[in-house]
Protein backbone atom coordinates (compact mmCIF):
# COMPACT_ATOMS: atom_id res chain seq x y z
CA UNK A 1 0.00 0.00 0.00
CA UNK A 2 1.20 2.98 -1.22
CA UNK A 3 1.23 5.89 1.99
CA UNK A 4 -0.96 7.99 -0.37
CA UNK A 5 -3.32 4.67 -0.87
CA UNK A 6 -3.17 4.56 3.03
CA UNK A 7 -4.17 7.98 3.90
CA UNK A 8 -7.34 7.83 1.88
CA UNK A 9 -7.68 4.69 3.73
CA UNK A 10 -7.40 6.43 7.27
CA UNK A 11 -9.70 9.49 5.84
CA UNK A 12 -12.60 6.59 5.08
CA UNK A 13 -12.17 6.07 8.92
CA UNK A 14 -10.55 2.53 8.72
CA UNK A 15 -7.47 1.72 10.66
CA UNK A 16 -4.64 1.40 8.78
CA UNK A 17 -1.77 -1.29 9.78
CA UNK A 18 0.58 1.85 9.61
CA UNK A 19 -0.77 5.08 11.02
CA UNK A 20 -0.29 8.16 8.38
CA UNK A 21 2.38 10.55 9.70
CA UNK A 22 4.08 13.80 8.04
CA UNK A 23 6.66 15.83 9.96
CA UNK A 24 8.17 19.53 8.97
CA UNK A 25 10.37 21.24 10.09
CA UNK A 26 11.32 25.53 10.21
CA UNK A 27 14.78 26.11 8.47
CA UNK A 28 16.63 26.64 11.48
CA UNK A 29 15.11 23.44 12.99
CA UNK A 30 16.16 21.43 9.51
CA UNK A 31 19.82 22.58 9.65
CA UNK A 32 20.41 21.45 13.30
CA UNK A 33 18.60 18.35 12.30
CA UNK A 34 20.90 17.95 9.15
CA UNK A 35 23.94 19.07 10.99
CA UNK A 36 23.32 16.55 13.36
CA UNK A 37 22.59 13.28 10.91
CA UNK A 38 25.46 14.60 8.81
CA UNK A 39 22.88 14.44 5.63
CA UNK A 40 21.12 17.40 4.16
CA UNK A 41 18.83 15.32 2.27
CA UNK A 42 17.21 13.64 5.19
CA UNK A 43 13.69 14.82 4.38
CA UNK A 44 13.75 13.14 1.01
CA UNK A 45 14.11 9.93 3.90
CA UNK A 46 11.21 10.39 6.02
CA UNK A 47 8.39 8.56 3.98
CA UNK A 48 5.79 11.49 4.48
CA UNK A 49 2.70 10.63 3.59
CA UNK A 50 1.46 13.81 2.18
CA UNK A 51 2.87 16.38 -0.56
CA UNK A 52 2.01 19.78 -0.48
CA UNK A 53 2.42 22.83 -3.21
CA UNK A 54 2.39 26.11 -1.82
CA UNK A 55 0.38 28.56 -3.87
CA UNK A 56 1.89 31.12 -1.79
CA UNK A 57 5.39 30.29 -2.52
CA UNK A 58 4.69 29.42 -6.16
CA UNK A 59 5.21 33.39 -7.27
CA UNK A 60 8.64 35.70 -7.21
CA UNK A 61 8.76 37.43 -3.77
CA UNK A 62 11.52 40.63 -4.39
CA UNK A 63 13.82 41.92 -2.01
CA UNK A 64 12.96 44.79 -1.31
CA UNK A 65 15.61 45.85 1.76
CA UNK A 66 17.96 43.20 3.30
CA UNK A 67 16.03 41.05 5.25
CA UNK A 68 12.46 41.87 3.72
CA UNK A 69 10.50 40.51 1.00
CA UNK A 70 7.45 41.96 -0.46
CA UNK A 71 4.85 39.56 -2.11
CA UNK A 72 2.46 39.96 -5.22
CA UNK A 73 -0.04 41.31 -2.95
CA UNK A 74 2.48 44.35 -1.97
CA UNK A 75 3.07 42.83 1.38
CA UNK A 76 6.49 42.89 2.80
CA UNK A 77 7.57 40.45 5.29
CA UNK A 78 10.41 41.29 7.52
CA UNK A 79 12.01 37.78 7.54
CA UNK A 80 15.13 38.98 9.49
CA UNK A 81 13.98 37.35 12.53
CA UNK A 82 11.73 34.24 11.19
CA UNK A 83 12.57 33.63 8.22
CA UNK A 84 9.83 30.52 7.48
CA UNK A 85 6.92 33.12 7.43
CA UNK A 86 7.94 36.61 8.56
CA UNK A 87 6.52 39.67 9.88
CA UNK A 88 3.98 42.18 8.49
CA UNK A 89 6.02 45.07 7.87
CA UNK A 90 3.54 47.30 6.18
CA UNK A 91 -0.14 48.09 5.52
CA UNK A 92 -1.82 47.66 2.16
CA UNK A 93 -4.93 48.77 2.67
CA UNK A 94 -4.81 51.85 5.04
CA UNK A 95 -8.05 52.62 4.67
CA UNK A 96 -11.28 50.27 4.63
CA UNK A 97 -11.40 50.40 1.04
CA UNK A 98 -10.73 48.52 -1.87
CA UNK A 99 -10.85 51.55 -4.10
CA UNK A 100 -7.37 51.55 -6.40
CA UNK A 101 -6.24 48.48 -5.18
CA UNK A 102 -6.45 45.76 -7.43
CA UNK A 103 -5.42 41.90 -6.26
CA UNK A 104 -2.81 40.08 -8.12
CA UNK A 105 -3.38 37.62 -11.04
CA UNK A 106 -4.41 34.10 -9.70
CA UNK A 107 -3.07 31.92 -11.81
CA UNK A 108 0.91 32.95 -12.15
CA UNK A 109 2.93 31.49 -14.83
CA UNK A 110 5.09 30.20 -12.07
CA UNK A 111 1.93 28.37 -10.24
CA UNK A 112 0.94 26.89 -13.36
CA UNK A 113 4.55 25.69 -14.20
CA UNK A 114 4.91 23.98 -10.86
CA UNK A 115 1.71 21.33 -11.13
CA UNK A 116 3.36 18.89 -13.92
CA UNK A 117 6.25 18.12 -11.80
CA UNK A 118 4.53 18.65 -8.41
CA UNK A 119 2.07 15.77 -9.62
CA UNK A 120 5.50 13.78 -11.06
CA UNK A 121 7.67 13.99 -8.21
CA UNK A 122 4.65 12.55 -5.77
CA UNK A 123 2.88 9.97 -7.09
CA UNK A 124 2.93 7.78 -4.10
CA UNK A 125 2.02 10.79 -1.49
CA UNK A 126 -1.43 12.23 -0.91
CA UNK A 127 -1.13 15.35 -2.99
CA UNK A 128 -3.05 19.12 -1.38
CA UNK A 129 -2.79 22.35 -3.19
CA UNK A 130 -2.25 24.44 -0.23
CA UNK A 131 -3.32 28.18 -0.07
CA UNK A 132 -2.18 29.87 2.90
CA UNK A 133 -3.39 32.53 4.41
CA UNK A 134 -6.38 32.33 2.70
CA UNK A 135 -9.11 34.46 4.15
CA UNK A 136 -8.75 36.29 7.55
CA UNK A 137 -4.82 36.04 7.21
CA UNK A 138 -4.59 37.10 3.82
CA UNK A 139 -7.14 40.03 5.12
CA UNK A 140 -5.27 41.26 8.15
CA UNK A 141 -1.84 41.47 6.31
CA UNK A 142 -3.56 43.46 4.08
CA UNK A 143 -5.19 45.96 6.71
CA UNK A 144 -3.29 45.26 9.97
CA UNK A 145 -4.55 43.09 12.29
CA UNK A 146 -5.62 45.46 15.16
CA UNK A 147 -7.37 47.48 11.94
CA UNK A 148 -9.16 44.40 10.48
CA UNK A 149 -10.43 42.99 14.02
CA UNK A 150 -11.69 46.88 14.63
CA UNK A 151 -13.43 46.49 10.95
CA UNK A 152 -15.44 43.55 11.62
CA UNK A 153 -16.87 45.53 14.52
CA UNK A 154 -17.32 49.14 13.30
CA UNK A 155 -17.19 47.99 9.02
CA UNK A 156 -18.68 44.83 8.83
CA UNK A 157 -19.50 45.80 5.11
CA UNK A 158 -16.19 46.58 3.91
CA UNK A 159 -14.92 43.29 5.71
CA UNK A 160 -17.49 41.73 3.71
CA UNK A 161 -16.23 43.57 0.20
CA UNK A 162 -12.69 42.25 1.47
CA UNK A 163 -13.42 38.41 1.47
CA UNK A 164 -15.91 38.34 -1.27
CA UNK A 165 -12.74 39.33 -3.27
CA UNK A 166 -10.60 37.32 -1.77
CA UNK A 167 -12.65 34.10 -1.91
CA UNK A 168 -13.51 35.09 -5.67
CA UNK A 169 -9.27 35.22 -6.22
CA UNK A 170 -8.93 31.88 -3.99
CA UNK A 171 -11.87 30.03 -5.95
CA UNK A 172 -9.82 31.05 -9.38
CA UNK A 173 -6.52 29.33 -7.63
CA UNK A 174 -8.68 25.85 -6.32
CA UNK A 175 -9.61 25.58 -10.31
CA UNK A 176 -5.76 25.37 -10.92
CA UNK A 177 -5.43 22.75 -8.30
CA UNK A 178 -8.59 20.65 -9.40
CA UNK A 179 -6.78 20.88 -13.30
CA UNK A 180 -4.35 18.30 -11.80
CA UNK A 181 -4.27 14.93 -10.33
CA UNK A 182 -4.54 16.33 -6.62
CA UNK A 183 -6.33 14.48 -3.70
CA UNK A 184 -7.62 17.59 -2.03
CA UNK A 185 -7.12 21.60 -0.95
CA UNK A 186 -5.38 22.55 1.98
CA UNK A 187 -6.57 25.85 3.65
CA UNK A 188 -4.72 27.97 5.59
CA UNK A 189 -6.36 30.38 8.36
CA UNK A 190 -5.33 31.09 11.77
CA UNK A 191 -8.78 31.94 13.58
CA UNK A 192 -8.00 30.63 17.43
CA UNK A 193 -5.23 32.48 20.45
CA UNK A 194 -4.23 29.74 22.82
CA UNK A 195 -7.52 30.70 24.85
CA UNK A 196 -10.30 31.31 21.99
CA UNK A 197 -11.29 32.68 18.51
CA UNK A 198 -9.43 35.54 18.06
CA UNK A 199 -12.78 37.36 16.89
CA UNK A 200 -14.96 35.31 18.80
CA UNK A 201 -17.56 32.71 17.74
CA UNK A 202 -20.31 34.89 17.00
CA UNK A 203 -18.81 37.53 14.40
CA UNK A 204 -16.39 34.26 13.45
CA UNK A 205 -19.96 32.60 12.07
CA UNK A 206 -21.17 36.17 10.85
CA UNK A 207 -17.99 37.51 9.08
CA UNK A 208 -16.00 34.17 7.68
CA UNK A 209 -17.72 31.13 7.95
CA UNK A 210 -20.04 31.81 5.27
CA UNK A 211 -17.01 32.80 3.03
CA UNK A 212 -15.37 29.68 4.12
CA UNK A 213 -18.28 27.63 3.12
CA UNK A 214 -18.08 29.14 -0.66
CA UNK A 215 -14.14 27.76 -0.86
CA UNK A 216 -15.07 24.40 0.91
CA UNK A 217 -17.97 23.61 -1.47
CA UNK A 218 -16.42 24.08 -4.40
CA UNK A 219 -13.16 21.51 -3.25
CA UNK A 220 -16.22 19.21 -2.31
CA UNK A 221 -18.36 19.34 -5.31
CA UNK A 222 -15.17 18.49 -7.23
CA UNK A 223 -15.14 14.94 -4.72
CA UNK A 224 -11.69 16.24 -3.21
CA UNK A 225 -10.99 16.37 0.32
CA UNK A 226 -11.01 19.76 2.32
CA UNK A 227 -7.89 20.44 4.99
CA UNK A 228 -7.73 24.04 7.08
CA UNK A 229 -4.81 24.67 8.58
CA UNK A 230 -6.30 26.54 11.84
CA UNK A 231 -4.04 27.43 15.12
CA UNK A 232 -5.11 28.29 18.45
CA UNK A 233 -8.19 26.99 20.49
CA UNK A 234 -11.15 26.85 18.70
CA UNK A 235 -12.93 23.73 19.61
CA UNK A 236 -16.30 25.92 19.43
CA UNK A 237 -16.50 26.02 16.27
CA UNK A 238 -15.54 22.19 15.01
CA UNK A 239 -19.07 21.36 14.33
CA UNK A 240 -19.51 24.41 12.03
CA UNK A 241 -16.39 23.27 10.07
CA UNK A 242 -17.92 19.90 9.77
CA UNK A 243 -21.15 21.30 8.70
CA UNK A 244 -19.16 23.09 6.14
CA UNK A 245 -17.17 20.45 4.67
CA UNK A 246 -13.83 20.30 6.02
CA UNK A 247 -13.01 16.68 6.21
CA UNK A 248 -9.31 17.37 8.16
CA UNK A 249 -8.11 20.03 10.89
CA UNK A 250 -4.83 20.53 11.12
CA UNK A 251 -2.52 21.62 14.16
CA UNK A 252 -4.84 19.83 16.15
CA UNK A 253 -2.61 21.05 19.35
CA UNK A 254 -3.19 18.87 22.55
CA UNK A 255 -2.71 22.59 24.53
CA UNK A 256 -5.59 23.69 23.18
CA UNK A 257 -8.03 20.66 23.27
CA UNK A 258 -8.42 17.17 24.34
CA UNK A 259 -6.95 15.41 21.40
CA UNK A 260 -8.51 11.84 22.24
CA UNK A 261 -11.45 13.13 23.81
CA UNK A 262 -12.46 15.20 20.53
CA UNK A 263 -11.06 12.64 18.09
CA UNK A 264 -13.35 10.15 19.67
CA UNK A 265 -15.93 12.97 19.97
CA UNK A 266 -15.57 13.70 15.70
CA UNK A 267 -15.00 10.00 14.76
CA UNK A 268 -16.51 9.60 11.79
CA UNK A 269 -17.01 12.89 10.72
CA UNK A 270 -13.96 15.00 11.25
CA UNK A 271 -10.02 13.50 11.10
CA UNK A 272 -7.49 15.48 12.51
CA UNK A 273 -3.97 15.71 11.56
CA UNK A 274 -1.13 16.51 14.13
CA UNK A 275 -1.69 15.87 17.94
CA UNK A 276 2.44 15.79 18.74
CA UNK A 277 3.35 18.89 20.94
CA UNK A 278 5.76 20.93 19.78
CA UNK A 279 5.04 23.34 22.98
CA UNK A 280 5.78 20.96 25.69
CA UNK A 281 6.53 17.58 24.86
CA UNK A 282 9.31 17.81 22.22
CA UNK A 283 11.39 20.76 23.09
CA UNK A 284 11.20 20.09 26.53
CA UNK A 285 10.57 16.01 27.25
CA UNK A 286 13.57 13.36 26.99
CA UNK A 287 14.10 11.43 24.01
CA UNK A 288 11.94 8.45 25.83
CA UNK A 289 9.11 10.72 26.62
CA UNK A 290 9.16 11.57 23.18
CA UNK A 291 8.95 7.92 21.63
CA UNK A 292 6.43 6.99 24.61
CA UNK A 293 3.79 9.60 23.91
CA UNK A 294 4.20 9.09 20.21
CA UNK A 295 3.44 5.47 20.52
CA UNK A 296 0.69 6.24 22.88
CA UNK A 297 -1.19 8.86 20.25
CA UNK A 298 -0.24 6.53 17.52
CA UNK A 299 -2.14 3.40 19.10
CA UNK A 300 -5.06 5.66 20.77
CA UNK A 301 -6.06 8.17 17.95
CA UNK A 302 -4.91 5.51 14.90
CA UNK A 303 -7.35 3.46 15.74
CA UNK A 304 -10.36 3.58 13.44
CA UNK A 305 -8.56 5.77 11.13
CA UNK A 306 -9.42 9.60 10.76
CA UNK A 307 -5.76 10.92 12.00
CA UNK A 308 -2.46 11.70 10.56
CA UNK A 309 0.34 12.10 12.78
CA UNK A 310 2.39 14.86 12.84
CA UNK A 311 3.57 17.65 15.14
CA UNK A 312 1.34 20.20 16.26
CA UNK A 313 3.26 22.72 13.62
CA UNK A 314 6.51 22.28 12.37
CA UNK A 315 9.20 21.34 14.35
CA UNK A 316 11.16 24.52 15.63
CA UNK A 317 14.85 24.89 16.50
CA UNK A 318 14.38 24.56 19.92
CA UNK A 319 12.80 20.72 19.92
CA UNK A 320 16.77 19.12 20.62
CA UNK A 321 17.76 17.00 17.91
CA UNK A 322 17.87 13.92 19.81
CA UNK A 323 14.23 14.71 20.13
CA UNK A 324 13.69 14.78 16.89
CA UNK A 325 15.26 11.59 15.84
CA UNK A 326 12.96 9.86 19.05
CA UNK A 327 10.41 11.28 17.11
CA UNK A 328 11.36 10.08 13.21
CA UNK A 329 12.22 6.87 14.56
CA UNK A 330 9.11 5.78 16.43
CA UNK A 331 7.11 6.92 13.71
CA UNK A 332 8.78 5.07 11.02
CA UNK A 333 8.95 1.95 13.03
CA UNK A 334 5.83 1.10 12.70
């Protein structure tokens, strides 16, 4: 069985004889890693089940000052201090107004040159066409994020305006993705703080989960599967996702929710990929710790399918690389 073969498997809700498990790591985490193994290719080792292609990173980004990058949307990222993401180091959109802006082309001649070999290279993974910071991110790096969160409350209208045009310029990408052999989207929107939804539930379901719904719909009338990427607590709002048609959550972060208790609580109807802390557990347990709660998610959320294991985000440089070797090991053991 091929590991894509098995994670459709494990999304049908049957246990699989090997649990489905993807790990990533941030740059600074992947050097110490390959400094450590003495092998720079090590990832290309891993047997990931999954294969991702970043609409995001698919177009130029120019440097614009040492250290920061500014995207096709006119965003620059100060990357002189993360350089996997970055920091917002302007605003678009200073006003709540669309009015002489004008969003960037959606289908790139870069994006569209990267499918053929994407779908080449990864025959054997489960393949996602993954569009980050798709709605409320891609919003508040446009307007600020103190701006945007003020918006929803005193411009509800304009906020609307904003994702209608976003979703229209996200729908254009999905058609891109569902032009190729891909098993499924991959959504990216950080909604929850370690404590809650960073809007709250109620202006959450007014403000983006309709919008959602549009992006979801179309992945699902296309008989794809539908993964957010979602940080942050928001357990609240799990059954609205479900009622929308996302099929897998991802960071699924055990400091933010039960993992077993709400796997067992979703079984059936939602599969969650992650579960692994990269909080507690990995940069700050012992190399047995590590291998012992592995094995202990692996047996108690594998079973009956519906989970991919994985960190709870992508390991970071602190996790010690002894750690993450526990971690590779145990998972390809099984």
């Amino acid at each position: 069985m091929t590991p894509r073969e098995r994670v459709h498997q494990a999304l049908r809700f049957e246990t699989t004889a090997i649990v489905p498990y993807h790990v990533l790591f941030t740059a600074p985490a992947k050097r110490k890693l390959a400094a450590f193994l003495g092998d720079p290719e090590f990832e290309r080792k891993l047997g990931n089940h999954l294969a991702t292609l970043s609409h995001r990173r698919a177009p130029k980004w120019t440097e614009v000052s040492p250290g920061h990058f500014a995207d096709e949307w006119g965003v620059v990222w100060n990357r002189t201090l993360d350089e996997d993401i970055g920091v917002v180091a302007n605003r678009v959109l200073p006003e709540a107004s669309l009015q002489g802006y004008h969003l960037p082309p959606p289908a790139p001649a870069e994006l569209l040159a990267a499918y053929p070999p994407f779908v080449a290279e990864h025959r054997d993974q489960f393949r996602m066409a993954s569009l980050g910071l798709s709605l409320f991110e891609r919003a508040w790096t446009l307007r600020g994020m103190d701006q945007l969160l003020m918006d929803m409350v005193e411009s509800p209208r304009f906020v609307h305006e904003l994702f209608e045009a976003l979703v229209a310029y996200n729908l254009a990408q999905v058609e891109i993705a569902l032009g190729h052999d891909v098993d499924g989207v991959y959504f990216g929107d950080d909604w929850g703080s370690q404590s809650g939804l960073i809007m709250g539930p109620r202006r959450w379901r007014e403000l983006i989960k309709p919008h959602a719904a549009r992006m979801y719909a179309r992945v699902r009338e296309a008989g794809k599967c539908v993964c957010i990427h979602c940080c942050g607590d928001v357990k609240e709002i799990l059954p609205d996702l479900v009622e929308i048609g996302v099929q897998v959550f991802n960071p699924f972060q055990p400091e933010t929710m039960d993992v077993v208790e709400t796997k067992r609580r979703y079984q059936g109807r939602l599969a969650f990929w992650g579960g692994i802390s990269v909080q507690h557990l990995l940069p700050h347990g012992t190399p047995e710790e590590v291998r012992r709660e592995t094995l202990r998610l692996l047996a108690e959320l594998g079973e009956g399918g519906g989970y991919i294991a994985a960190p709870s985000h992508a390991v970071t440089a602190d996790v010690p690389a002894e750690n993450m070797v526990a971690l590779l090991e145990t998972l390809q053991s099984q």
